[in-house]
C-alpha atoms as a PDB file:
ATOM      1  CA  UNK A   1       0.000   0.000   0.000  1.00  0.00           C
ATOM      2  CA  UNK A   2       1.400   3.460  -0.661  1.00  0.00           C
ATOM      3  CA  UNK A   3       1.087   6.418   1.400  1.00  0.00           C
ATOM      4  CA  UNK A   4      -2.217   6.534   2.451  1.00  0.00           C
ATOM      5  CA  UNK A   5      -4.244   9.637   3.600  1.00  0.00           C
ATOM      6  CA  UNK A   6      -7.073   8.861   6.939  1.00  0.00           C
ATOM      7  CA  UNK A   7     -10.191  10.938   5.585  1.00  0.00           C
ATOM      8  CA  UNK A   8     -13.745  10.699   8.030  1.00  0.00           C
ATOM      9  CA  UNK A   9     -16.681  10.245   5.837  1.00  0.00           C
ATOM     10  CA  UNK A  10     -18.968  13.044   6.545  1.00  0.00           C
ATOM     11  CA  UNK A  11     -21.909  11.548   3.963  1.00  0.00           C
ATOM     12  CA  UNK A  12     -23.975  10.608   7.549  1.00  0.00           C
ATOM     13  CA  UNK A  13     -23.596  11.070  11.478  1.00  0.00           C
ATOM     14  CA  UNK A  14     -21.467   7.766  11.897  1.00  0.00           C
ATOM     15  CA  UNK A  15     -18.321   9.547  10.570  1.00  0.00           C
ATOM     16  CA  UNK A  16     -16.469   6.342   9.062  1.00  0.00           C
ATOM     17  CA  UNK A  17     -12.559   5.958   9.001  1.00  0.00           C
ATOM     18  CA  UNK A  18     -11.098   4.799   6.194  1.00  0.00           C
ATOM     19  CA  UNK A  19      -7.176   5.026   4.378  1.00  0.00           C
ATOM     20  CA  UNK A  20      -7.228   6.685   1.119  1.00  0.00           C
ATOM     21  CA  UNK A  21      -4.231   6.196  -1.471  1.00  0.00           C
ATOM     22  CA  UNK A  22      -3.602   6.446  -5.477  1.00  0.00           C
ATOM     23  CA  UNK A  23      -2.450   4.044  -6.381  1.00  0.00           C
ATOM     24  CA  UNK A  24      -1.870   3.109 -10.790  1.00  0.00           C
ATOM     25  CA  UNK A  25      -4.040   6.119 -11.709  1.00  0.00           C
ATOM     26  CA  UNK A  26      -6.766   4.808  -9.393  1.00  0.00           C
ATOM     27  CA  UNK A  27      -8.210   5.885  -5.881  1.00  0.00           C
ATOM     28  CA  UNK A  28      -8.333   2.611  -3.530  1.00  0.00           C
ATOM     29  CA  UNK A  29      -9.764   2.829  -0.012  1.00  0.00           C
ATOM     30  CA  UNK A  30      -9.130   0.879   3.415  1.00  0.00           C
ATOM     31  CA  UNK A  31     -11.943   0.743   5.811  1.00  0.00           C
ATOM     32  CA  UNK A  32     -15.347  -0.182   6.187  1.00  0.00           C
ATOM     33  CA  UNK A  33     -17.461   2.335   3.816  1.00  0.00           C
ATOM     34  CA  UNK A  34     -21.258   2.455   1.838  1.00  0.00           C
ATOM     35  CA  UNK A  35     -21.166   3.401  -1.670  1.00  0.00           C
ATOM     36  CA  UNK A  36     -22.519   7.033  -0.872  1.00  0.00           C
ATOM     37  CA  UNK A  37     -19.220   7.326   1.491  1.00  0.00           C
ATOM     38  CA  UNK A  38     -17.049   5.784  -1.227  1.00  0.00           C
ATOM     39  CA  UNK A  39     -17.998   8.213  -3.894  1.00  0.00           C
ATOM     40  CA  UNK A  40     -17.628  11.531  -1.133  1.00  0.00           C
ATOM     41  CA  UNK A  41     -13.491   9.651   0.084  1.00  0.00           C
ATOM     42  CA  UNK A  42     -12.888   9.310  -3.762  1.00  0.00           C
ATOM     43  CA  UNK A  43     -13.642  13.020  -4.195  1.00  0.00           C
ATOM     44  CA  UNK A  44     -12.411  14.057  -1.476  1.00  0.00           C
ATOM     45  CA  UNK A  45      -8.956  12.576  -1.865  1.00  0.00           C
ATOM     46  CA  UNK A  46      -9.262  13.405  -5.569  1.00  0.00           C
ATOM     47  CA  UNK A  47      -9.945  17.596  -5.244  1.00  0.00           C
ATOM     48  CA  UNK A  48     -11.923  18.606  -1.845  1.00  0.00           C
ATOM     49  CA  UNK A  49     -14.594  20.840  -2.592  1.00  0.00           C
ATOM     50  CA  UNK A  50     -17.434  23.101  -0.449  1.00  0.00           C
ATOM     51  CA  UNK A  51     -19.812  25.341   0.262  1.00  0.00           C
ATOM     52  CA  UNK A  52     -18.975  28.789   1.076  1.00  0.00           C
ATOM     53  CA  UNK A  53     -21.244  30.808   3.648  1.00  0.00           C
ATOM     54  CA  UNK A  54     -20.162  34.522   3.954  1.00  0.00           C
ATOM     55  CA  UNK A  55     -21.491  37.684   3.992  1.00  0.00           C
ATOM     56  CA  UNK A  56     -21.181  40.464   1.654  1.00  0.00           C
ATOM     57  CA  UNK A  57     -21.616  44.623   2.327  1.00  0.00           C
ATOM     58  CA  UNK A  58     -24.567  46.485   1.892  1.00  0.00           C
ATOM     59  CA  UNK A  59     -25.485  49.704   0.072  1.00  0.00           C
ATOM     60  CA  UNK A  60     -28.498  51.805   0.707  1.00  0.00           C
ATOM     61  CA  UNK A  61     -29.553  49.444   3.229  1.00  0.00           C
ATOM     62  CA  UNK A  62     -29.990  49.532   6.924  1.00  0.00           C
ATOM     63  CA  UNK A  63     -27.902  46.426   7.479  1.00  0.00           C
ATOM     64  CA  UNK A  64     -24.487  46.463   6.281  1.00  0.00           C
ATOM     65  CA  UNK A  65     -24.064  42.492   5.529  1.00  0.00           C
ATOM     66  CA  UNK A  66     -25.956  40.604   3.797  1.00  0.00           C
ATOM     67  CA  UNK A  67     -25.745  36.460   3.875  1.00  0.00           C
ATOM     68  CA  UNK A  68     -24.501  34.835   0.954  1.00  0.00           C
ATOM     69  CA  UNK A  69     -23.307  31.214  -0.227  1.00  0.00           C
ATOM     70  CA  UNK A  70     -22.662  29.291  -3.657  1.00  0.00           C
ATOM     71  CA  UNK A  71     -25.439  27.291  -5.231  1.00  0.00           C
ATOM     72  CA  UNK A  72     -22.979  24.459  -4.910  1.00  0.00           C
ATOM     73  CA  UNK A  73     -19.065  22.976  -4.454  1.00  0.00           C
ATOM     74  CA  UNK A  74     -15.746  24.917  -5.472  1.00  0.00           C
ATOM     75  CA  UNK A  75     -13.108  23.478  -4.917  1.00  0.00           C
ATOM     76  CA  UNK A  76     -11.487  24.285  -1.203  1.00  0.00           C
ATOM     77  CA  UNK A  77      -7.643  25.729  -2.704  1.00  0.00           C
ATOM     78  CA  UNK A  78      -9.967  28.403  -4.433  1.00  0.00           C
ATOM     79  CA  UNK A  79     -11.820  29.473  -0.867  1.00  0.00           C
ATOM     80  CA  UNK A  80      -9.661  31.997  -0.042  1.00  0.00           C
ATOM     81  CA  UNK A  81      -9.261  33.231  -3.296  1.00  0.00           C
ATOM     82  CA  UNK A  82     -13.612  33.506  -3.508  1.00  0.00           C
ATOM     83  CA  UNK A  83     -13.516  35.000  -0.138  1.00  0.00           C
ATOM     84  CA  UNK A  84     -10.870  38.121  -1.336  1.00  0.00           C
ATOM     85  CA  UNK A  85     -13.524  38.439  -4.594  1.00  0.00           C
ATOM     86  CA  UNK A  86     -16.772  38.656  -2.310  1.00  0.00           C
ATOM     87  CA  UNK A  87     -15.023  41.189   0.139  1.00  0.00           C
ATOM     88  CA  UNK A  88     -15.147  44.080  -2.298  1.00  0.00           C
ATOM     89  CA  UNK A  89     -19.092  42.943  -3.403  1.00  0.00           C
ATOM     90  CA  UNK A  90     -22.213  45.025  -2.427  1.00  0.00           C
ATOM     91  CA  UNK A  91     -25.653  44.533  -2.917  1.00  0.00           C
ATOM     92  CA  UNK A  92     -28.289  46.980  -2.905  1.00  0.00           C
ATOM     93  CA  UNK A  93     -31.844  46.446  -2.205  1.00  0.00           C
ATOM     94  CA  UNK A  94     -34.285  44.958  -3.083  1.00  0.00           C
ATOM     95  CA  UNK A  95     -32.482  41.175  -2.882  1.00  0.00           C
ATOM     96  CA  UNK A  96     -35.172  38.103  -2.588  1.00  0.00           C
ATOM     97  CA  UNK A  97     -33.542  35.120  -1.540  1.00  0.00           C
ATOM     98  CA  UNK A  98     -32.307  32.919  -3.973  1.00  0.00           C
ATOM     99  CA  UNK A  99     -31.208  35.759  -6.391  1.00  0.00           C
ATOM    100  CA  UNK A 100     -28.096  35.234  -7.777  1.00  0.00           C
ATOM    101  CA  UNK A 101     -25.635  37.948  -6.618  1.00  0.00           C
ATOM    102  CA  UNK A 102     -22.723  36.734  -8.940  1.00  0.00           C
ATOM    103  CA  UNK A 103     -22.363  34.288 -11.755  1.00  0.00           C
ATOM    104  CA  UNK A 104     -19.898  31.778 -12.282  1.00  0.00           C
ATOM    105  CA  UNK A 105     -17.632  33.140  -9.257  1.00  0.00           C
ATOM    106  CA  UNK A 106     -13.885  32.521 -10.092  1.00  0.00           C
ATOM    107  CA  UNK A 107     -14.714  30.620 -13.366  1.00  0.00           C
ATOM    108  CA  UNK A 108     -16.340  27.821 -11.406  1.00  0.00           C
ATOM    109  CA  UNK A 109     -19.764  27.329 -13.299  1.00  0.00           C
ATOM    110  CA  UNK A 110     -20.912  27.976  -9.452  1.00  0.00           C
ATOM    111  CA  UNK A 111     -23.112  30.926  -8.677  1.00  0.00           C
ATOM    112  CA  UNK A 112     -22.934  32.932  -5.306  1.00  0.00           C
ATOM    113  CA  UNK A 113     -26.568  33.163  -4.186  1.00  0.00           C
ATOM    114  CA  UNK A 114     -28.539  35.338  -1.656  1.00  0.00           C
ATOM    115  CA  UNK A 115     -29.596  33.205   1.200  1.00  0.00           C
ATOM    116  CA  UNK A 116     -32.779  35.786   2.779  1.00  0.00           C
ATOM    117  CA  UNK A 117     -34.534  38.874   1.065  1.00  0.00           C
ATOM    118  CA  UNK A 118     -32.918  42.007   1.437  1.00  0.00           C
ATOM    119  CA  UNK A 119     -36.087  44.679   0.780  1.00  0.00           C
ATOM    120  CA  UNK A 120     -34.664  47.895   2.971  1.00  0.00           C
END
C-alpha cells in the first residue's frame, strides 16, 4: 500500500474511518465504507470541494451584511481566493432570496446566491 491519507466520511452522522491512497491512476480505499461514502473519500482525496457561507456589504440598506453562499461545491484551494472576490461585493436592495448575486464566481460554473430577502 502506498502512502495513504485517513479521511472521516462526513456523507452521515457515523463519521467512518477509512485510508485513502492512489495508487496506478486509481483511488483505492481501506476501511469499512457504503457506496454514498465511497464516492464523497474518492472526491475528497481526488480535489476537496465546499460550500462557502459569507457575507457580503450592503449599500443603501440599513444592514451592512448581507448572507450569501454558492449554489454548490468549489473546490477548497480556491476558498480563499472567492472570499478576497466577495469582500469588495455590495448589494443593494431589493435582494429576494435565492437571487443570484454573482455568476460563475472565479470561473467555477458555481453561482454565489442570496440566502434571505434584502427589501430595505
Amino acid at each position: 500500500m502506498k502512502e495513504a491519507k485517513k479521511l472521516i466520511c462526513i456523507t452521515c452522522p457515523k463519521g467512518c474511518e477509512a485510508a485513502v491512497w492512489a495508487e496506478e491512476g486509481e483511488v483505492k480505499l481501506k476501511g469499512k465504507i457504503c457506496k454514498k461514502g465511497k464516492s464523497y473519500l474518492e472526491q475528497e482525496f481526488r480535489e476537496p470541494k465546499r460550500t462557502l457561507t459569507t457575507t457580503v456589504l450592503t449599500r443603501d440598506s440599513r444592514l451592512k451584511r448581507f448572507p450569501v453562499r454558492t449554489s454548490g461545491s468549489i473546490p477548497k484551494k480556491d476558498l480563499f481566493r472567492a472570499m478576497e472576490f466577495l469582500a469588495s461585493v455590495e448589494v443593494s436592495p431589493p435582494v429576494k432570496a435565492s437571487d443570484v448575486i454573482i455568476r460563475d464566481l472565479l470561473h467555477t460554473g458555481i453561482d454565489v446566491i442570496a440566502c434571505d430577502d434584502l427589501l430595505e
